[in-house]
Protein backbone atom coordinates (compact mmCIF):
# COMPACT_ATOMS: atom_id res chain seq x y z
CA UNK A 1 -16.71 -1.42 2.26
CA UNK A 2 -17.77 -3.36 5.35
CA UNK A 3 -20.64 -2.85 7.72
CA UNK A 4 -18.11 -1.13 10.32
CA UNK A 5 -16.71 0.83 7.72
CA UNK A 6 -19.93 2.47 6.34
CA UNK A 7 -21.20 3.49 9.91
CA UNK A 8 -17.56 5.17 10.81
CA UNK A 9 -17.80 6.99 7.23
CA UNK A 10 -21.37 8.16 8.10
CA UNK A 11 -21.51 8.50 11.39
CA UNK A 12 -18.07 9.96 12.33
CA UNK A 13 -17.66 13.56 13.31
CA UNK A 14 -15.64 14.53 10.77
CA UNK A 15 -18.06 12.90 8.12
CA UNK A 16 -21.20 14.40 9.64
CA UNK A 17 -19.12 17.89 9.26
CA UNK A 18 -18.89 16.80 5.65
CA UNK A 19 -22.25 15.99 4.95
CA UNK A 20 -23.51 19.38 6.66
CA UNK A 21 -21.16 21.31 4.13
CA UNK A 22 -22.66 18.76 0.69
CA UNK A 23 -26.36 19.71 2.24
CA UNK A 24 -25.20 23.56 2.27
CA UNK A 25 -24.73 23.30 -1.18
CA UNK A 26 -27.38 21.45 -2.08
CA UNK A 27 -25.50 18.18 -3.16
CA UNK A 28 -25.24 14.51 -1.12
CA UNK A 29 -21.82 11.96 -1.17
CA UNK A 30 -22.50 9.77 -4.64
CA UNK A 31 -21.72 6.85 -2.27
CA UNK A 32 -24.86 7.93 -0.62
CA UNK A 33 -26.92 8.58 -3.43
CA UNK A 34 -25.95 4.73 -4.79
CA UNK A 35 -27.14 2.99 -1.37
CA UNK A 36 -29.93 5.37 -1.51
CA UNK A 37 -30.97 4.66 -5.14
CA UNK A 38 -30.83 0.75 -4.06
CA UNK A 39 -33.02 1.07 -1.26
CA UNK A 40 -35.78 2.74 -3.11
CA UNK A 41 -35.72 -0.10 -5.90
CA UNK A 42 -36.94 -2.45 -2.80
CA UNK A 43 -39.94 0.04 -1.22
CA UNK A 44 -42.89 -1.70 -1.72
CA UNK A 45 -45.72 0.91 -2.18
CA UNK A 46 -46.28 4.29 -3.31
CA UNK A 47 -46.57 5.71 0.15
CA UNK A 48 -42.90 4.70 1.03
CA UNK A 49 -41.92 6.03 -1.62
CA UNK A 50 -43.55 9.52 -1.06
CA UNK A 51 -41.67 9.44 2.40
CA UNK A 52 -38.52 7.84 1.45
CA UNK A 53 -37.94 10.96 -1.41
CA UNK A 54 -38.68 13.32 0.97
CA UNK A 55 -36.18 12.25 3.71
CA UNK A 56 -33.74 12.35 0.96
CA UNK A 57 -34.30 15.69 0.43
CA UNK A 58 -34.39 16.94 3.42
CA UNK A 59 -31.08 14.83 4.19
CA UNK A 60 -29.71 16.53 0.69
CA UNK A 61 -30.75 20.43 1.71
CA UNK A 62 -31.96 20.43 5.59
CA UNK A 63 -35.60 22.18 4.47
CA UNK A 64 -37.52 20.41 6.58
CA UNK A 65 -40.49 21.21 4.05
CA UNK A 66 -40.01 18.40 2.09
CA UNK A 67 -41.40 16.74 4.91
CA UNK A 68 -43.72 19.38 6.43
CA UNK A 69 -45.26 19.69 3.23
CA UNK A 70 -46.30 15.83 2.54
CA UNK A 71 -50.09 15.11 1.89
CA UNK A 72 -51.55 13.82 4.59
CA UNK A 73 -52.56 11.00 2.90
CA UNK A 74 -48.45 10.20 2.34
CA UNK A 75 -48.89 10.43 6.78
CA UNK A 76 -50.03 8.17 9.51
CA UNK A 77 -51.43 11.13 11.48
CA UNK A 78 -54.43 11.13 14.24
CA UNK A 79 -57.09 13.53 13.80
CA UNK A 80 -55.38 15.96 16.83
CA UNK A 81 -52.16 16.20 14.52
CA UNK A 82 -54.34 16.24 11.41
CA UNK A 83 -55.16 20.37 13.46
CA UNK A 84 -51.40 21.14 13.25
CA UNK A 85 -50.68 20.23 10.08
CA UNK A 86 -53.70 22.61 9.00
CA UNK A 87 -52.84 25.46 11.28
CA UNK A 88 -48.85 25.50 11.72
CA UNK A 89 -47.68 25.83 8.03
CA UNK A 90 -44.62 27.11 6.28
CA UNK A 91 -45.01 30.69 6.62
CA UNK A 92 -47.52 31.40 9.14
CA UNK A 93 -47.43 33.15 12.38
CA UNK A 94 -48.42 31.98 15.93
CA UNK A 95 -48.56 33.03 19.66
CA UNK A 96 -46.62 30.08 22.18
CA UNK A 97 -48.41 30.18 25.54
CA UNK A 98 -45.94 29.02 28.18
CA UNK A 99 -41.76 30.48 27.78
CA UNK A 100 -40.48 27.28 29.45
CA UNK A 101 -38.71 24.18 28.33
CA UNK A 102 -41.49 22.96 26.49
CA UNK A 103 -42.43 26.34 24.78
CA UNK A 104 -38.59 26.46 23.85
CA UNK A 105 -38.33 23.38 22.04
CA UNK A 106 -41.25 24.19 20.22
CA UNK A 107 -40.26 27.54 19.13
CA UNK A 108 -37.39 25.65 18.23
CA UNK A 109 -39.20 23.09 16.13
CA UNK A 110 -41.71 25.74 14.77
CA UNK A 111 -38.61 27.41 13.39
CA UNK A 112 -37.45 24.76 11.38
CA UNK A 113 -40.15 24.17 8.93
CA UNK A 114 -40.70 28.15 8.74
CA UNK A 115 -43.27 29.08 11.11
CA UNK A 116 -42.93 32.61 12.37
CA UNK A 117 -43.34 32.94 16.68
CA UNK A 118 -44.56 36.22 17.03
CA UNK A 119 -44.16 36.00 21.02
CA UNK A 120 -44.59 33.85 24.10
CA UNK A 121 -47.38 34.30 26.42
CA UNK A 122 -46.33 34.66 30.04
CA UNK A 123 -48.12 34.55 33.28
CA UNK A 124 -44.65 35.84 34.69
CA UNK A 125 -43.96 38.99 33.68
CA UNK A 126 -40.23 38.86 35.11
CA UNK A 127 -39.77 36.78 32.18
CA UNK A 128 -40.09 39.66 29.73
CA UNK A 129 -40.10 41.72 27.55
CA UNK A 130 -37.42 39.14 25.43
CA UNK A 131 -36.97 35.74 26.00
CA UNK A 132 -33.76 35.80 27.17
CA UNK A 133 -32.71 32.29 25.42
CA UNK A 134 -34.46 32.59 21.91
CA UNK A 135 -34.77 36.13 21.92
CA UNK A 136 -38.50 35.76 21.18
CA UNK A 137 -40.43 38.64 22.74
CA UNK A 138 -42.71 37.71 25.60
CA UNK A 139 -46.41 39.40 26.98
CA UNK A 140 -48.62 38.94 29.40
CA UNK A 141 -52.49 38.26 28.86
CA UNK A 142 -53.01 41.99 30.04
CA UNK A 143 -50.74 42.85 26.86
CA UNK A 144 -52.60 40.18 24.92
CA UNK A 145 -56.11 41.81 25.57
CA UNK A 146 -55.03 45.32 25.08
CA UNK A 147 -53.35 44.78 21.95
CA UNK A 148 -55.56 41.59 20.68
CA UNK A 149 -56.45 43.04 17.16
CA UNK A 150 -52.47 42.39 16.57
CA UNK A 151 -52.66 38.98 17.67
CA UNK A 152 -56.54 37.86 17.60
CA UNK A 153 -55.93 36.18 13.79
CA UNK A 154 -52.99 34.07 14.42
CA UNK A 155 -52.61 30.77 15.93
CA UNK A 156 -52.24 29.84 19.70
CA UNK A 157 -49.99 27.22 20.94
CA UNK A 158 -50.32 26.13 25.01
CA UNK A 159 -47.68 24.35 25.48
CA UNK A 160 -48.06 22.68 29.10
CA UNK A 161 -48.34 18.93 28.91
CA UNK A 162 -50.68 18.86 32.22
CA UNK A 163 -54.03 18.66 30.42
CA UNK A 164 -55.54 20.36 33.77
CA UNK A 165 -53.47 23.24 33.71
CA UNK A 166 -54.05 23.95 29.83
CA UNK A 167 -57.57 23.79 29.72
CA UNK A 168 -57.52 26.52 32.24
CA UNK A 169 -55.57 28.47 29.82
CA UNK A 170 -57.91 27.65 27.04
CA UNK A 171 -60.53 29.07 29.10
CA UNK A 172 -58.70 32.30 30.02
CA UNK A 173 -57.58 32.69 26.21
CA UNK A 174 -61.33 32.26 24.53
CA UNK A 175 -63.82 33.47 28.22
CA UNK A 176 -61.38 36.68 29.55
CA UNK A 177 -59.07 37.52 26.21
CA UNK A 178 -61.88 36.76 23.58
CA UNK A 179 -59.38 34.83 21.64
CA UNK A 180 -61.47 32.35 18.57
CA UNK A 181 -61.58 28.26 19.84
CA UNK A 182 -60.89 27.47 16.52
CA UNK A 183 -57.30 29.47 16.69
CA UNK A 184 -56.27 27.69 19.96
CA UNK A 185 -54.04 24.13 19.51
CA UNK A 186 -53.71 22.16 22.56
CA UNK A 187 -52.38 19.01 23.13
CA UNK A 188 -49.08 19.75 21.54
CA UNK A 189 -46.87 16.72 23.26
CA UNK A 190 -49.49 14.29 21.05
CA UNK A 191 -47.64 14.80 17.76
CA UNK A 192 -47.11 11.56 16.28
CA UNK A 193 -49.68 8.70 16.60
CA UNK A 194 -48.20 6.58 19.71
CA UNK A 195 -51.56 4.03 19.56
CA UNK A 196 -50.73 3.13 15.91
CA UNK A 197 -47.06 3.45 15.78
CA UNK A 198 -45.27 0.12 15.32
CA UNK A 199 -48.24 -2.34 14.55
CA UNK A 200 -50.66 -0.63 12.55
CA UNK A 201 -48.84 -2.12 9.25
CA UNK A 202 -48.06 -5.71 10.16
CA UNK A 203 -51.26 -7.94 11.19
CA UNK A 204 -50.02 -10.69 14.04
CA UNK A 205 -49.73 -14.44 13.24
CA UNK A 206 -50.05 -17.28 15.83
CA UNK A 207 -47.01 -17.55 18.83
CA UNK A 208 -45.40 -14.47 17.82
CA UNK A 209 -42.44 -13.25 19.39
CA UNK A 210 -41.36 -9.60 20.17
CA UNK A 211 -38.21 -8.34 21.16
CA UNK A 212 -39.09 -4.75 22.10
CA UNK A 213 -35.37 -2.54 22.29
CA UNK A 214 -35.90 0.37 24.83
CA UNK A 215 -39.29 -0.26 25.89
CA UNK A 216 -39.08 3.05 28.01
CA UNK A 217 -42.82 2.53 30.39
CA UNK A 218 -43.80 -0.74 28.90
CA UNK A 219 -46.67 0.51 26.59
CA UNK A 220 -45.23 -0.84 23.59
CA UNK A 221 -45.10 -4.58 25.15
CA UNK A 222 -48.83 -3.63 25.94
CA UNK A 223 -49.42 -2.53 22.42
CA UNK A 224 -48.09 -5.76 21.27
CA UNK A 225 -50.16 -7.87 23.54
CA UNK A 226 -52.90 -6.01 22.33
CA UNK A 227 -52.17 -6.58 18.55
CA UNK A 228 -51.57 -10.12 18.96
CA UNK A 229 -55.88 -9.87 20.37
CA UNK A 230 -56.95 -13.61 20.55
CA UNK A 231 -54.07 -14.77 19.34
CA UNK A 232 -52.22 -14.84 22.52
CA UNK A 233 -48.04 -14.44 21.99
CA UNK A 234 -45.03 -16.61 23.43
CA UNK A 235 -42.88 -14.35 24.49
CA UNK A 236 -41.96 -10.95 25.19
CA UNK A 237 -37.98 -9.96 25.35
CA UNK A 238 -37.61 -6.63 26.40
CA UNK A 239 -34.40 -4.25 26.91
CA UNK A 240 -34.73 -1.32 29.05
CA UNK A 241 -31.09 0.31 29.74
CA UNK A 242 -32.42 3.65 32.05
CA UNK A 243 -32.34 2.84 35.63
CA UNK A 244 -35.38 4.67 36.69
CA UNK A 245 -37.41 3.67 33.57
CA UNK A 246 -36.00 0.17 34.28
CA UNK A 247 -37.38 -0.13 38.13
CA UNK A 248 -40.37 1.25 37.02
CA UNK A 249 -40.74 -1.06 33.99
CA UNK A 250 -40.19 -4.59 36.14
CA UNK A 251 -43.50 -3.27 38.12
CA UNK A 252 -45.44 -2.37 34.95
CA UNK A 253 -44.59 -5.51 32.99
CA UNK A 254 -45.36 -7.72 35.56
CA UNK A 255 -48.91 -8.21 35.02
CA UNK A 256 -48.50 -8.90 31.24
CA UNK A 257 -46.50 -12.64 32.01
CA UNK A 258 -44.12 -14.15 29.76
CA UNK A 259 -42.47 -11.19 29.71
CA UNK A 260 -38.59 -11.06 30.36
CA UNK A 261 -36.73 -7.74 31.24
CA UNK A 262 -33.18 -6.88 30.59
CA UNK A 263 -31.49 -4.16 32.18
CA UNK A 264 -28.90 -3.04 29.27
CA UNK A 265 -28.60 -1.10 25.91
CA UNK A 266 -28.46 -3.02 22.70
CA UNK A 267 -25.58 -2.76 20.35
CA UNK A 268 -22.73 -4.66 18.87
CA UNK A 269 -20.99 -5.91 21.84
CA UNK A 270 -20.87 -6.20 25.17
CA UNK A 271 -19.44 -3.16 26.92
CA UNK A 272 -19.87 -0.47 29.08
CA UNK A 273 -20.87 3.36 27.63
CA UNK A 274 -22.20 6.63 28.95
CA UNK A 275 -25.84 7.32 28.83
CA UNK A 276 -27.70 10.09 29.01
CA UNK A 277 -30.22 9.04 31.96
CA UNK A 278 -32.97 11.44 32.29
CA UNK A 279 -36.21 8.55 33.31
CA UNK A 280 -37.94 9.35 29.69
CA UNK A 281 -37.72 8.26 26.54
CA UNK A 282 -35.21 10.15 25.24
CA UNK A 283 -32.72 8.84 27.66
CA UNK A 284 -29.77 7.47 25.23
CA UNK A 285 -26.03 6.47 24.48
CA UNK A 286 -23.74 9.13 24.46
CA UNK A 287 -19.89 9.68 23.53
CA UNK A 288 -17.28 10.68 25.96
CA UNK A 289 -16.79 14.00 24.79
CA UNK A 290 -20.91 14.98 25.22
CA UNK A 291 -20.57 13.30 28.58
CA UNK A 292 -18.19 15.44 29.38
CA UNK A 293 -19.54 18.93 28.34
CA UNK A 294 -22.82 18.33 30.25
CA UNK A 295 -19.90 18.04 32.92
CA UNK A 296 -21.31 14.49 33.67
CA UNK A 297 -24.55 15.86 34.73
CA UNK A 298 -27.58 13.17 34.45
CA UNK A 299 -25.25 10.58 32.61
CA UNK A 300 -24.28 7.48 33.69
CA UNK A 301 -22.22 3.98 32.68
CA UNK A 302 -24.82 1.61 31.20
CA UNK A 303 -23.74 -2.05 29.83
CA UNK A 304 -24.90 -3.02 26.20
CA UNK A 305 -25.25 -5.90 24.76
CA UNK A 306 -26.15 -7.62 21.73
CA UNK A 307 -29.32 -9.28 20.63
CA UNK A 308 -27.21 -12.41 19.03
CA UNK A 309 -25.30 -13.31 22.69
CA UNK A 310 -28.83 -12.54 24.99
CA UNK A 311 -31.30 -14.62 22.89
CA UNK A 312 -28.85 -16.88 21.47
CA UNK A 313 -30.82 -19.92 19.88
CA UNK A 314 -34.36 -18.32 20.87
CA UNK A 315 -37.22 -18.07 18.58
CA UNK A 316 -37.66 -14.43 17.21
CA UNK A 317 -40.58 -13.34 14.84
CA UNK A 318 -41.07 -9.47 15.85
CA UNK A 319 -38.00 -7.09 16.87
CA UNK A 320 -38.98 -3.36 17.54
CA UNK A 321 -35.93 -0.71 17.55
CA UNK A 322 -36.44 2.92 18.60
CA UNK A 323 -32.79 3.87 20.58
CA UNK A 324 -32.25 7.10 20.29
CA UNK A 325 -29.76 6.49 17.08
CA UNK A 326 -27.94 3.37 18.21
CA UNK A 327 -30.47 1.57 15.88
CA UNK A 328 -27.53 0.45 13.54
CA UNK A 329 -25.24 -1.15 16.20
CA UNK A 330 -28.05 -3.02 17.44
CA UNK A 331 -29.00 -4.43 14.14
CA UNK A 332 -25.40 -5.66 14.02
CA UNK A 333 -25.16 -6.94 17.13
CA UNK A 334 -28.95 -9.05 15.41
CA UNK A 335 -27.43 -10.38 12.55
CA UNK A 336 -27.41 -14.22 13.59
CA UNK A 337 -30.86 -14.10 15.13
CA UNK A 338 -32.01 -11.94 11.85
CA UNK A 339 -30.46 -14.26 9.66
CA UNK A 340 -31.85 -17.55 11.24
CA UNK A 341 -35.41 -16.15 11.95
CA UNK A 342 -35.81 -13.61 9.51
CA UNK A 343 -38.22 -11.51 12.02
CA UNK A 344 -40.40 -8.61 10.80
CA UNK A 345 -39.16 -5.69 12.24
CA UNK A 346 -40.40 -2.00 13.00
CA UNK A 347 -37.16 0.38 13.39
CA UNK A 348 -36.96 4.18 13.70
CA UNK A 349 -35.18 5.69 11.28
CA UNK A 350 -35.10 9.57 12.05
CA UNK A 351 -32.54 9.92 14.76
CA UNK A 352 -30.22 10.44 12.30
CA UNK A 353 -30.29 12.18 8.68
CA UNK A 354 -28.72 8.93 7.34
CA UNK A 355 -30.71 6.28 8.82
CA UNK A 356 -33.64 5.94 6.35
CA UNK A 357 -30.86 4.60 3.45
CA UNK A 358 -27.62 3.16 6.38
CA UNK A 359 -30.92 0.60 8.05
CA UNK A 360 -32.24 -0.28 5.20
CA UNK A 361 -29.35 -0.91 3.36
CA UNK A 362 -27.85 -3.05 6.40
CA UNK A 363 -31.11 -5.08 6.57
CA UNK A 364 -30.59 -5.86 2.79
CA UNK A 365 -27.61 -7.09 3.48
CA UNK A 366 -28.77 -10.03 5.96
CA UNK A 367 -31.65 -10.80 3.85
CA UNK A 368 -31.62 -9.45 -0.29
CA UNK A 369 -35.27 -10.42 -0.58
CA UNK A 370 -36.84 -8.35 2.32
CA UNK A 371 -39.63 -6.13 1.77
CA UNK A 372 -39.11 -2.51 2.80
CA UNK A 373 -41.64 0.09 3.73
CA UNK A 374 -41.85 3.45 5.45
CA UNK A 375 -44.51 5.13 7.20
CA UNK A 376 -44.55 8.58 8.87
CA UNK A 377 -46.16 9.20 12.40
CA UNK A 378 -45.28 13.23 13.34
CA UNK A 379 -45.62 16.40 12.46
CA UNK A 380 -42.54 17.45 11.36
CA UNK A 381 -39.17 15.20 11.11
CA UNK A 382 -39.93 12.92 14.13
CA UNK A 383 -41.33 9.38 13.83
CA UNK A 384 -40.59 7.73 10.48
CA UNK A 385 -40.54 4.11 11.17
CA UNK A 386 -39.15 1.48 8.83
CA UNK A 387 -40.90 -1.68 8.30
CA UNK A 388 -39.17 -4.98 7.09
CA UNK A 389 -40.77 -7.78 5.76
């Protein structure tokens, strides 16, 4: 089966349809399972291999416990995560402060590895008694106070992102509600472990060069600068297909020198594609059909183009991949610059299900003798990088 050929029969509609009924009854395509077992006979330490077994799992069945549930020391997690992992388990019970967009994707996420929301915390009591998209039921911090021996022993997510504006709720929760410090989590948008992500498992050589794909606000060409130290680095490629994260990127890069922008996608080819532009990092390639139920709304037509026709005959040592789950297109469109400079290479691998074995595998295919690690940098399913040697 060729490289095209494997991505259409995994990442097709109709196949992902298939593999959602296998993981309903608790089986996985033996095709799979063969690539898979491959992979694994190439992971080079114990802690990839704790990861790798529980993706496949959770690929196999959809618990998201098999990855919930890892040791920490099988996790690349910051002491501020290290809380969650402690606090948010399988089976507990918490209290979301905030009912908005960000409170909603957590009770979203909270669901999925088995954690019960008991109810939102509101400010805005026109926003009760249910939450009218999750159904949750909502209070106010009057309710909280007069009925705090229901709640006072459970855990207390604030969910705004504007550190200002949740340390005032902090202080309302434990000064005018009497609510325990200890059973308050803030800082819930610092998940996964952005200052180690990426370069804490390589150490730089002399001259390297990085190709960063969807460098979003430029920290990760900072990161790099910074792991290279005193070192120094030649040069800096990076590919940044959002408009608004682009403009602001050409600003933000500036200062670092040797440091070339691109304003397209990477994949396979050149062409033109709809994209999902929303000015963060989630902005991404989408297919016709999504474009057109969010009735065109924040998408736009984006050119891609591939790493092998941009940087044709330039010196690569480092490529960095986190698109959104056009990871394997881009690889393809690498293969000549992967083949002749056999760069290291940090790629995300949990955009989709099949990623951790479809990457690997495709990298194995350029070069039999690379190394292949894993290491895990969230909470829950987010963050699993793959690292190629």
């Amino acid at each position: 089966m060729s490289i095209a050929e494997k991505r259409i029969g995994y990442g097709s509609a109709k196949e992902a349809e298939r593999q959602k009924a296998l993981r309903g009854s608790g089986s996985m395509d033996a095709g799979f399972q063969e690539m898979a077992d491959k992979v694994y006979a190439h992971l080079n330490d114990e802690i990839s291999k704790k990861i790798f077994e529980a993706r496949r799992m959770y690929a196999a069945t959809g618990d998201l416990g098999y990855i919930t549930g890892l040791e920490s020391k099988y996790r690349n997690l910051s002491s501020d995560m290290q809380v969650y992992v402690e606090k948010i388990q399988k089976g507990s019970h918490c209290l979301i402060y905030g009912a908005g967009r960000a409170g909603h994707y957590l009770a979203g996420r909270f669901k999925g590895f088995g954690v019960n929301v008991d109810a939102f915390i509101e400010p805005d009591e026109s926003k009760g008694p249910v939450d009218k998209e999750t159904g949750i039921k909502v209070i106010t911090e009057k309710e909280l106070l007069e009925n705090k021996s229901l709640y006072a022993d459970k855990t207390f997510v604030v969910s705004y992102s504007v550190k200002s504006a949740a340390d005032e709720v902090r202080k309302r929760l434990t000064g005018e509600i009497g609510i325990a410090a200890d059973k308050i989590c803030m800082g819930i948008y610092d998940w996964r472990n952005n200052r180690a992500q990426y370069f804490d498992y390589f150490e730089a050589n002399d001259n390297e060069v990085f190709v960063d794909c969807e460098c979003f606000d430029g920290a990760t060409c900072y990161s790099f600068a910074a792991w290279c130290g005193h070192k120094g680095f030649d040069r800096i490629y990076s590919f940044e297909a959002d408009p608004k994260n682009y403009a602001r990127c050409k600003e933000l890069l500036a200062p670092l020198g040797k440091c070339e922008l691109y304003p397209y996608g990477t994949s396979d080819s050149a062409k033109k594609v709809y994209f999902a532009s929303d000015g963060f990092e989630t902005s991404c390639i989408i297919s016709k059909e999504e474009a057109e139920k969010r009735n065109f709304e924040g998408v736009e037509q984006i050119e891609t183009r591939a790493l092998d026709d941009v940087l044709n005959g330039k010196r690569v040592t480092f490529i960095k991949m986190d698109i959104e789950g056009a990871e394997y297109e881009a690889l393809i469109g690498a293969r000549r610059l992967i083949m002749e400079n056999r760069p290291r290479m940090a790629i995300s691998v949990y955009h989709k299900y099949e990623d951790f074995v479809t990457l690997a595998d495709l990298v194995l295919g350029m070069h039999p003798d690379y190394r292949i690690s894993f290491r895990h940098y969230g909470f829950d399913d987010l963050e699993t990088v793959m690292y190629v040697e």
